[in-house]
C-alpha atoms as a PDB file:
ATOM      1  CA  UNK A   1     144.322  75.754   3.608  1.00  0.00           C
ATOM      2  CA  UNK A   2     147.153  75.228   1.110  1.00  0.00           C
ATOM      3  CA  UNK A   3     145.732  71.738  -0.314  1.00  0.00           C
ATOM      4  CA  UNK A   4     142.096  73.614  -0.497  1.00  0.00           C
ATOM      5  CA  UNK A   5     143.564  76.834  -2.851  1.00  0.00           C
ATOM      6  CA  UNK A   6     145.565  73.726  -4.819  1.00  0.00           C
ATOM      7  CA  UNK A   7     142.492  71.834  -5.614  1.00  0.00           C
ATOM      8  CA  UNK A   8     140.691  74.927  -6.548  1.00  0.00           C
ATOM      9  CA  UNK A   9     143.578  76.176  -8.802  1.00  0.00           C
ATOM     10  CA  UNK A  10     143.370  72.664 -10.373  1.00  0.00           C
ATOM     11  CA  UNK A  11     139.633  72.526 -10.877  1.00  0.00           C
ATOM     12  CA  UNK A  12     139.841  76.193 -12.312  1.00  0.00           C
ATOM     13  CA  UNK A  13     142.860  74.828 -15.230  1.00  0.00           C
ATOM     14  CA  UNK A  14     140.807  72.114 -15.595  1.00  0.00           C
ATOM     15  CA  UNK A  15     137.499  73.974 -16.744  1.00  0.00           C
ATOM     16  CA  UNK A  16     139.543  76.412 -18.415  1.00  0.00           C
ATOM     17  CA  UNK A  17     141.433  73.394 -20.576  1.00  0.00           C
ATOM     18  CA  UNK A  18     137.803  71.686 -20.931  1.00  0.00           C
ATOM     19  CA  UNK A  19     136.421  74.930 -22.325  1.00  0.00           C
ATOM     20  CA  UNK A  20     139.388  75.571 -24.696  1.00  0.00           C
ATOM     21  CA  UNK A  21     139.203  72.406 -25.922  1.00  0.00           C
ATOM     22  CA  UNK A  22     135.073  72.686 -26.692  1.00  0.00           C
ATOM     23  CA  UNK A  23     135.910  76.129 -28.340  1.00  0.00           C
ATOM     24  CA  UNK A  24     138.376  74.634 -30.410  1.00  0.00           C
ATOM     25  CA  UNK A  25     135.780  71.907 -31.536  1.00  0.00           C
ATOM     26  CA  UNK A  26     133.415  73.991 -31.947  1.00  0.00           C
ATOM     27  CA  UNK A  27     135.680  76.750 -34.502  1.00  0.00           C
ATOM     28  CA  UNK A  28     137.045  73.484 -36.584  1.00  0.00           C
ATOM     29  CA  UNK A  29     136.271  72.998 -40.095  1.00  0.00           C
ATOM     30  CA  UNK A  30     133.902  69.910 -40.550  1.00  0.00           C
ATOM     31  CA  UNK A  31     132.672  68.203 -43.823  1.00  0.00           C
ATOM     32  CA  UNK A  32     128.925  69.476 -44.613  1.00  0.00           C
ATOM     33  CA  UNK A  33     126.972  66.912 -44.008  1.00  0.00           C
ATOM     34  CA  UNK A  34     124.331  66.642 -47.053  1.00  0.00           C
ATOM     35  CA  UNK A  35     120.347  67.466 -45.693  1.00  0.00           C
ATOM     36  CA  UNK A  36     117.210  68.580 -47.398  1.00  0.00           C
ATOM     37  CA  UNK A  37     116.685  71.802 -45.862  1.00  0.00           C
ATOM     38  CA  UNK A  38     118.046  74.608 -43.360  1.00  0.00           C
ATOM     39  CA  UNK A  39     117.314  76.511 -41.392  1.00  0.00           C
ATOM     40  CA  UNK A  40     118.655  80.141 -41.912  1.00  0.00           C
ATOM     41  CA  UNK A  41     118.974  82.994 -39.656  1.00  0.00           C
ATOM     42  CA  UNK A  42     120.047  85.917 -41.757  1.00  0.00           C
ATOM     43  CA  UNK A  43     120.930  89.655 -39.637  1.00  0.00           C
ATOM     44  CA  UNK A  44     119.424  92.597 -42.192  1.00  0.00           C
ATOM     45  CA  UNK A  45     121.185  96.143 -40.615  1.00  0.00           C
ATOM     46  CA  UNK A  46     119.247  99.299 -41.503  1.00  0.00           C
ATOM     47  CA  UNK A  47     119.908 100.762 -44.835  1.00  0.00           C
ATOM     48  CA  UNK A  48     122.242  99.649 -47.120  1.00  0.00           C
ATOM     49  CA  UNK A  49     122.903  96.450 -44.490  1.00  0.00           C
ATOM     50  CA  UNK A  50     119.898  95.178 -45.503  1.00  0.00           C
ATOM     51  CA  UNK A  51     120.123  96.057 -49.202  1.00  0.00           C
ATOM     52  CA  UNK A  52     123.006  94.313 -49.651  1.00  0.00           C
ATOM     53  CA  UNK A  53     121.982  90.735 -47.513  1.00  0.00           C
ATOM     54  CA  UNK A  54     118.954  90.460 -49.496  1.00  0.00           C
ATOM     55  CA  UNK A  55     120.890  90.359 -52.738  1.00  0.00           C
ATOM     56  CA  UNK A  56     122.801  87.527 -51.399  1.00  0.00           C
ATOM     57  CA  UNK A  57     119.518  86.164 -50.606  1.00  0.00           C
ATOM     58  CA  UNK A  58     118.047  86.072 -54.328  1.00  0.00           C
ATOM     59  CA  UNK A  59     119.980  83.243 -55.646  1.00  0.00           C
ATOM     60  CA  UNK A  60     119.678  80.781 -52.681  1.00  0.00           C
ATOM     61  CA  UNK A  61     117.154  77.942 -53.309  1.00  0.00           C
ATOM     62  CA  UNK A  62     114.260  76.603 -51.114  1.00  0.00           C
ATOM     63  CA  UNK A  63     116.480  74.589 -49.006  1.00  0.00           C
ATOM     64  CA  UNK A  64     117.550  77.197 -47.114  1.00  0.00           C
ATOM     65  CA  UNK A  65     114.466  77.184 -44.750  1.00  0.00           C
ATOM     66  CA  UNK A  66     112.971  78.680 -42.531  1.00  0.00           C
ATOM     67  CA  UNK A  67     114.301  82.211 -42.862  1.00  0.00           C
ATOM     68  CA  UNK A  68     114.512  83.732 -39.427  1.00  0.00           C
ATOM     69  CA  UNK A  69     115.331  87.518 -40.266  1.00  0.00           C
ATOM     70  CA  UNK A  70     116.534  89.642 -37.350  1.00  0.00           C
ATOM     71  CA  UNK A  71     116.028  92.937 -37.149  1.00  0.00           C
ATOM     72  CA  UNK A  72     116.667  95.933 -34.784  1.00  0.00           C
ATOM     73  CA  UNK A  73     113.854  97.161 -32.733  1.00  0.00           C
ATOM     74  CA  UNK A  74     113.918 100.392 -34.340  1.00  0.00           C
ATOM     75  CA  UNK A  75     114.273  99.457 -37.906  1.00  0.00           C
ATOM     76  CA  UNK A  76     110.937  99.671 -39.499  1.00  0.00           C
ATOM     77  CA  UNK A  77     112.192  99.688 -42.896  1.00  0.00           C
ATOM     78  CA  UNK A  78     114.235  96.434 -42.783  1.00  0.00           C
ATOM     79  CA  UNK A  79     111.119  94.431 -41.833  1.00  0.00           C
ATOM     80  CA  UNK A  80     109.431  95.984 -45.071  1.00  0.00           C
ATOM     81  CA  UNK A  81     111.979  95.498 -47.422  1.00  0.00           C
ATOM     82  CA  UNK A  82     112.095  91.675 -46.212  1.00  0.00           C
ATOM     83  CA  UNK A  83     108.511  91.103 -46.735  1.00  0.00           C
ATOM     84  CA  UNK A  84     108.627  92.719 -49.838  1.00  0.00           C
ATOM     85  CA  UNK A  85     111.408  90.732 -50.851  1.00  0.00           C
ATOM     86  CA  UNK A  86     109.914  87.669 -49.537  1.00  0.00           C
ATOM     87  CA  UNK A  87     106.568  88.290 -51.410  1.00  0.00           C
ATOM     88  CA  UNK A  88     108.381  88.554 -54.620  1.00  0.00           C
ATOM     89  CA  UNK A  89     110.297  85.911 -54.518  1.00  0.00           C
ATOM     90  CA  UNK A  90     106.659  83.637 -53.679  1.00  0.00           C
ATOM     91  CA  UNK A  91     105.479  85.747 -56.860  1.00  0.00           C
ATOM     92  CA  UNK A  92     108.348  84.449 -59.267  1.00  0.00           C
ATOM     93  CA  UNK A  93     107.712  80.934 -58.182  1.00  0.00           C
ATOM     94  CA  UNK A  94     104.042  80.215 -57.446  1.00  0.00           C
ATOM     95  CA  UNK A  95     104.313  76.347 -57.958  1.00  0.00           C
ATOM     96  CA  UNK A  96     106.496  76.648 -54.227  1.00  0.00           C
ATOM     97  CA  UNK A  97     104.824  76.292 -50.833  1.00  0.00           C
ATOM     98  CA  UNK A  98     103.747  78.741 -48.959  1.00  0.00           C
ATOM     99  CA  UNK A  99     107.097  80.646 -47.900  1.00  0.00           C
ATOM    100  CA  UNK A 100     108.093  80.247 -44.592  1.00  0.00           C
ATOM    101  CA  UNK A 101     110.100  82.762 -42.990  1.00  0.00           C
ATOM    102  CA  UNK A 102     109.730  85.147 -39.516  1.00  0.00           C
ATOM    103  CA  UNK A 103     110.916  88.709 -38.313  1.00  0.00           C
ATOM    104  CA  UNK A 104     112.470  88.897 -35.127  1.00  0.00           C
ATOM    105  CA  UNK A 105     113.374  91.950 -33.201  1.00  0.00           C
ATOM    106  CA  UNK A 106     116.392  92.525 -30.527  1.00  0.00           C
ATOM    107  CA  UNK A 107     117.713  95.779 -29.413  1.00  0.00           C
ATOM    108  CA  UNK A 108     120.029  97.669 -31.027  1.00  0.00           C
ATOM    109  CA  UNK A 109     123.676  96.896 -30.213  1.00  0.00           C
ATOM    110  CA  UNK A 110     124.658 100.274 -31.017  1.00  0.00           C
ATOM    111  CA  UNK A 111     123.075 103.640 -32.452  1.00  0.00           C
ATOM    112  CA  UNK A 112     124.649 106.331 -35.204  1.00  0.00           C
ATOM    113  CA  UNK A 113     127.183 108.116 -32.987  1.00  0.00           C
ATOM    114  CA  UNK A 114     126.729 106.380 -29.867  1.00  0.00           C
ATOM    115  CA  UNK A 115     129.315 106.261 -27.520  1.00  0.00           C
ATOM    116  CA  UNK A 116     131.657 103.378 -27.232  1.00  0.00           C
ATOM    117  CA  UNK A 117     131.938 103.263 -23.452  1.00  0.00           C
ATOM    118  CA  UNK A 118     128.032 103.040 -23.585  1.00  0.00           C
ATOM    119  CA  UNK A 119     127.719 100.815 -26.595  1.00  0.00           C
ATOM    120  CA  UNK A 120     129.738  98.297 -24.515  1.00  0.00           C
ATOM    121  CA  UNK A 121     126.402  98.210 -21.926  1.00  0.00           C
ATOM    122  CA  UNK A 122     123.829  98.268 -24.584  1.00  0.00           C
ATOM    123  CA  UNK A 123     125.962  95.627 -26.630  1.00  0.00           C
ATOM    124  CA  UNK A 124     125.560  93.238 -23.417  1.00  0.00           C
ATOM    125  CA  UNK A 125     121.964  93.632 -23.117  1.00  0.00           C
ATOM    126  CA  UNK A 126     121.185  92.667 -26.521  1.00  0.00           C
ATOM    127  CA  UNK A 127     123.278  89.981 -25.990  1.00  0.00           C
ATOM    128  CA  UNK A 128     121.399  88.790 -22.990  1.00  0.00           C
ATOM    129  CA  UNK A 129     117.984  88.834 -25.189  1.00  0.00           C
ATOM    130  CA  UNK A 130     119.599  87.276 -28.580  1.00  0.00           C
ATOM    131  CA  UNK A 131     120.489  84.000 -26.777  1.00  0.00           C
ATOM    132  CA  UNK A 132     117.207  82.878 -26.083  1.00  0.00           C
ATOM    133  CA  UNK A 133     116.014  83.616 -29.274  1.00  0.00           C
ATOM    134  CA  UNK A 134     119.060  81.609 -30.584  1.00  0.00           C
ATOM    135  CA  UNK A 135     118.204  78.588 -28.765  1.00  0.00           C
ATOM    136  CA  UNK A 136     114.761  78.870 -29.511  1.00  0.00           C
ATOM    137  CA  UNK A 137     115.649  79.365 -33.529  1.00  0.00           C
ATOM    138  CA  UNK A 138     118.731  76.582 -33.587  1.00  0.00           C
ATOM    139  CA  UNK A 139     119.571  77.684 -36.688  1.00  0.00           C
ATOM    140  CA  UNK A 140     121.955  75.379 -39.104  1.00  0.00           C
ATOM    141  CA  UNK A 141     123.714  78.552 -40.796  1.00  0.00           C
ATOM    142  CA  UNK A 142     123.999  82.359 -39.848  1.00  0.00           C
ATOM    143  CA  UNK A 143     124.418  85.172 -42.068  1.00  0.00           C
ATOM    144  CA  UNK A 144     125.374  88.297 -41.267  1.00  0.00           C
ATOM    145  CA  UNK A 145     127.587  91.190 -43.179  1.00  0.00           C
ATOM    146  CA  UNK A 146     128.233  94.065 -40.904  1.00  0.00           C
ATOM    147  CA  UNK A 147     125.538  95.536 -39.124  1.00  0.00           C
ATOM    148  CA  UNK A 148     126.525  96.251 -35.133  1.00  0.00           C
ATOM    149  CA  UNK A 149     122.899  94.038 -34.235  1.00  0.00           C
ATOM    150  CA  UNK A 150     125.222  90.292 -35.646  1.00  0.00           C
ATOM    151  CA  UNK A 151     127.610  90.694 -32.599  1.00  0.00           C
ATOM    152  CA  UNK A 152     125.545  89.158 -29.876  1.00  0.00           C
ATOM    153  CA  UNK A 153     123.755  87.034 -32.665  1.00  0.00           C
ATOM    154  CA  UNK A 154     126.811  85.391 -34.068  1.00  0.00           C
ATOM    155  CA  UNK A 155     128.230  85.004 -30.239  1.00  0.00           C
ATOM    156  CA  UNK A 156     124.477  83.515 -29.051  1.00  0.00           C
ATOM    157  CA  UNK A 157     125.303  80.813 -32.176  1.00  0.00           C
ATOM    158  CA  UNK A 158     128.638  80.501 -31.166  1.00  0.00           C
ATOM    159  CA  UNK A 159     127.591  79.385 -27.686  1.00  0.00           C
ATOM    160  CA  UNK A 160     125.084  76.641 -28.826  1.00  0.00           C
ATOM    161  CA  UNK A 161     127.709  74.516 -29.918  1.00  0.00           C
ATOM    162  CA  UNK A 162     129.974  75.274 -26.810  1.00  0.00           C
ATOM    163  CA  UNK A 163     127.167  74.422 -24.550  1.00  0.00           C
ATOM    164  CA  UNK A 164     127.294  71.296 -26.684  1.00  0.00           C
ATOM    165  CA  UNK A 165     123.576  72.275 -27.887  1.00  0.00           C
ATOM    166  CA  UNK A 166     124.153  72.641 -31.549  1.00  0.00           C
ATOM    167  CA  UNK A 167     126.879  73.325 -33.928  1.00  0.00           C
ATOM    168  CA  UNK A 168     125.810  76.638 -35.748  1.00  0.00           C
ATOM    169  CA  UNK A 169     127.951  77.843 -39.120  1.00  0.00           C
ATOM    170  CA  UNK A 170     128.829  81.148 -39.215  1.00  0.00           C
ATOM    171  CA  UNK A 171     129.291  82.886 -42.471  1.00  0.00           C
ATOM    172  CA  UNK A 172     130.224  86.540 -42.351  1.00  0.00           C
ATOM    173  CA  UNK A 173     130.214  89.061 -45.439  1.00  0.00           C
ATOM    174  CA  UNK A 174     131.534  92.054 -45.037  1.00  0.00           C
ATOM    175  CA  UNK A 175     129.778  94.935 -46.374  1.00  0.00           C
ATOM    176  CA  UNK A 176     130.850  96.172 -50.136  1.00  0.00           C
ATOM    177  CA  UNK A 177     131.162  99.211 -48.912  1.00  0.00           C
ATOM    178  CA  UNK A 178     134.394  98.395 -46.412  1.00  0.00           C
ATOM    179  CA  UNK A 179     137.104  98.494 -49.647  1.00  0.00           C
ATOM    180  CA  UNK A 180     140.569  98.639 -47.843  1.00  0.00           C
ATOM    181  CA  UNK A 181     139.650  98.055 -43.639  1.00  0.00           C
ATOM    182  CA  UNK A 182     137.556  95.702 -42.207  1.00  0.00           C
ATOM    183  CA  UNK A 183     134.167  97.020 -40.052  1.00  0.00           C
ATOM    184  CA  UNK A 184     134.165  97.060 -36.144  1.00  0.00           C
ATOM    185  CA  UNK A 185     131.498  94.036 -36.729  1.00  0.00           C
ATOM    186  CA  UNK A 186     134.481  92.493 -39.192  1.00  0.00           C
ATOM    187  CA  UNK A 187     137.286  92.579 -36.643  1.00  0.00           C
ATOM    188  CA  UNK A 188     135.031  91.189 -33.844  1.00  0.00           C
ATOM    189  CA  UNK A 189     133.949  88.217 -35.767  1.00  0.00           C
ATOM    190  CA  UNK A 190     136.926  87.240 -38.603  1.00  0.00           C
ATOM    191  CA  UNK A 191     138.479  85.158 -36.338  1.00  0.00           C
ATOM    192  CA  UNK A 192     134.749  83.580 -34.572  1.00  0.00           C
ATOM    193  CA  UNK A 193     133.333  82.978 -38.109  1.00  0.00           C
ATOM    194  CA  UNK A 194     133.365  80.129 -40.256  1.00  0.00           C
ATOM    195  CA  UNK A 195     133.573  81.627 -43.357  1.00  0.00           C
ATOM    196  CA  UNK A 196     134.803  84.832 -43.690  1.00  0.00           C
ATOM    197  CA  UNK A 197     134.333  86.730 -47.242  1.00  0.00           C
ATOM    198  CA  UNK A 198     135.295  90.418 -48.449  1.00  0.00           C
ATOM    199  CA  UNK A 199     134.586  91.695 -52.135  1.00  0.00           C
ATOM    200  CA  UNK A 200     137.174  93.398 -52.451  1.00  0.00           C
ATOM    201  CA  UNK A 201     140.956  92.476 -53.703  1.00  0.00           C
ATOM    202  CA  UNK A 202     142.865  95.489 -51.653  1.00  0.00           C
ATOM    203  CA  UNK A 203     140.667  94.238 -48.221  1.00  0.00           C
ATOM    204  CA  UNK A 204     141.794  90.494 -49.324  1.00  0.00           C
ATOM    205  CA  UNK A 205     145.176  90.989 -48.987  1.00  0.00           C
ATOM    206  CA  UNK A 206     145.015  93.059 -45.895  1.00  0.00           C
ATOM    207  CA  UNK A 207     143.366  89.869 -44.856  1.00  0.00           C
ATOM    208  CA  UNK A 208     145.282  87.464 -45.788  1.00  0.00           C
END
């Protein structure tokens, strides 16, 4: 009985050492490795969330596609202002393919003045329904800055390259809005994101 709970103490360190070392492979800088195109998956919040992503978005170039937006299941607006945006941008450059880009939906994580003891359950379930659309997406870079509905996202990418499926970069900007603390979404992810960027210099050094 002894040599049986030894061996399964053993096997436990051992897939607790394997996964450790897989994380840490996985959250290591690497060189970018020059390509054509990729393939973007970029979280719009409601309101000023979105706003704010879709500026970042009017200076990137072609390359970065597809554009998978994801969007809460609630948030009509978001998926207007994205084709709106999207439909200008085609406008300003006619001589461009057709743009390719797609609106996905998942659950809220978390509603104005929900509770936190229930946000916790509702958190998991959107979890549950943003892997598959992660795996199905495979996206080469995520973007995110804020909104509670990037948690399970940026996790779901996270575990692509544990699984050993595909290395997904991370790239967090936290809302211009957050001027001396960091959001809930912010603390969750500054330590699970590749790059991690504030805008302002009082939230910098509390960074730091």
């Amino acid at each position: 009985m002894g040599g049986a709970l030894i061996l399964v103490a053993a096997a436990g360190a051992l897939a607790l050492l394997l996964l450790a070392v897989r994380l840490w492979v996985v959250l290591s800088p690497r060189a970018p490795v020059p390509r054509r195109s990729l393939s973007l998956l970029v979280v719009a919040g409601s309101g000023g969330h979105t706003t704010e992503i879709l500026r970042l978005l009017e200076n990137l170039s072609n390359a970065y596609s597809p554009r998978h937006y994801i969007v809460a299941d609630t948030d009509e607006m978001s998926t207007h202002k994205i084709n709106s945006f999207e439909q200008i941008r085609a406008d300003r450059n006619p001589s461009a393919t057709f743009p390719e880009y797609y609106v996905h939906r998942i659950p809220r994580s978390r509603e104005v003045q929900q509770s936190w003891l229930s946000s916790v359950l509702t958190t998991l379930y959107s979890m549950w329904l943003s892997f598959p659309l992660t795996y199905r997406v495979k996206p080469d870079l995520v973007l995110c800055n804020g909104p509670g509905t990037c948690v399970p996202i940026c996790i779901s990418a996270l575990l692509l390259g544990i699984l050993g499926i595909k290395k997904v970069i991370i790239v967090y900007v936290e809302s211009i809005c957050r001027v001396e603390h960091l959001s809930l979404s912010g603390k969750i992810l500054f330590h699970l994101s590749d790059y991690f960027i504030v805008q302002w210099p009082t939230l910098k050094e509390k960074c730091g």
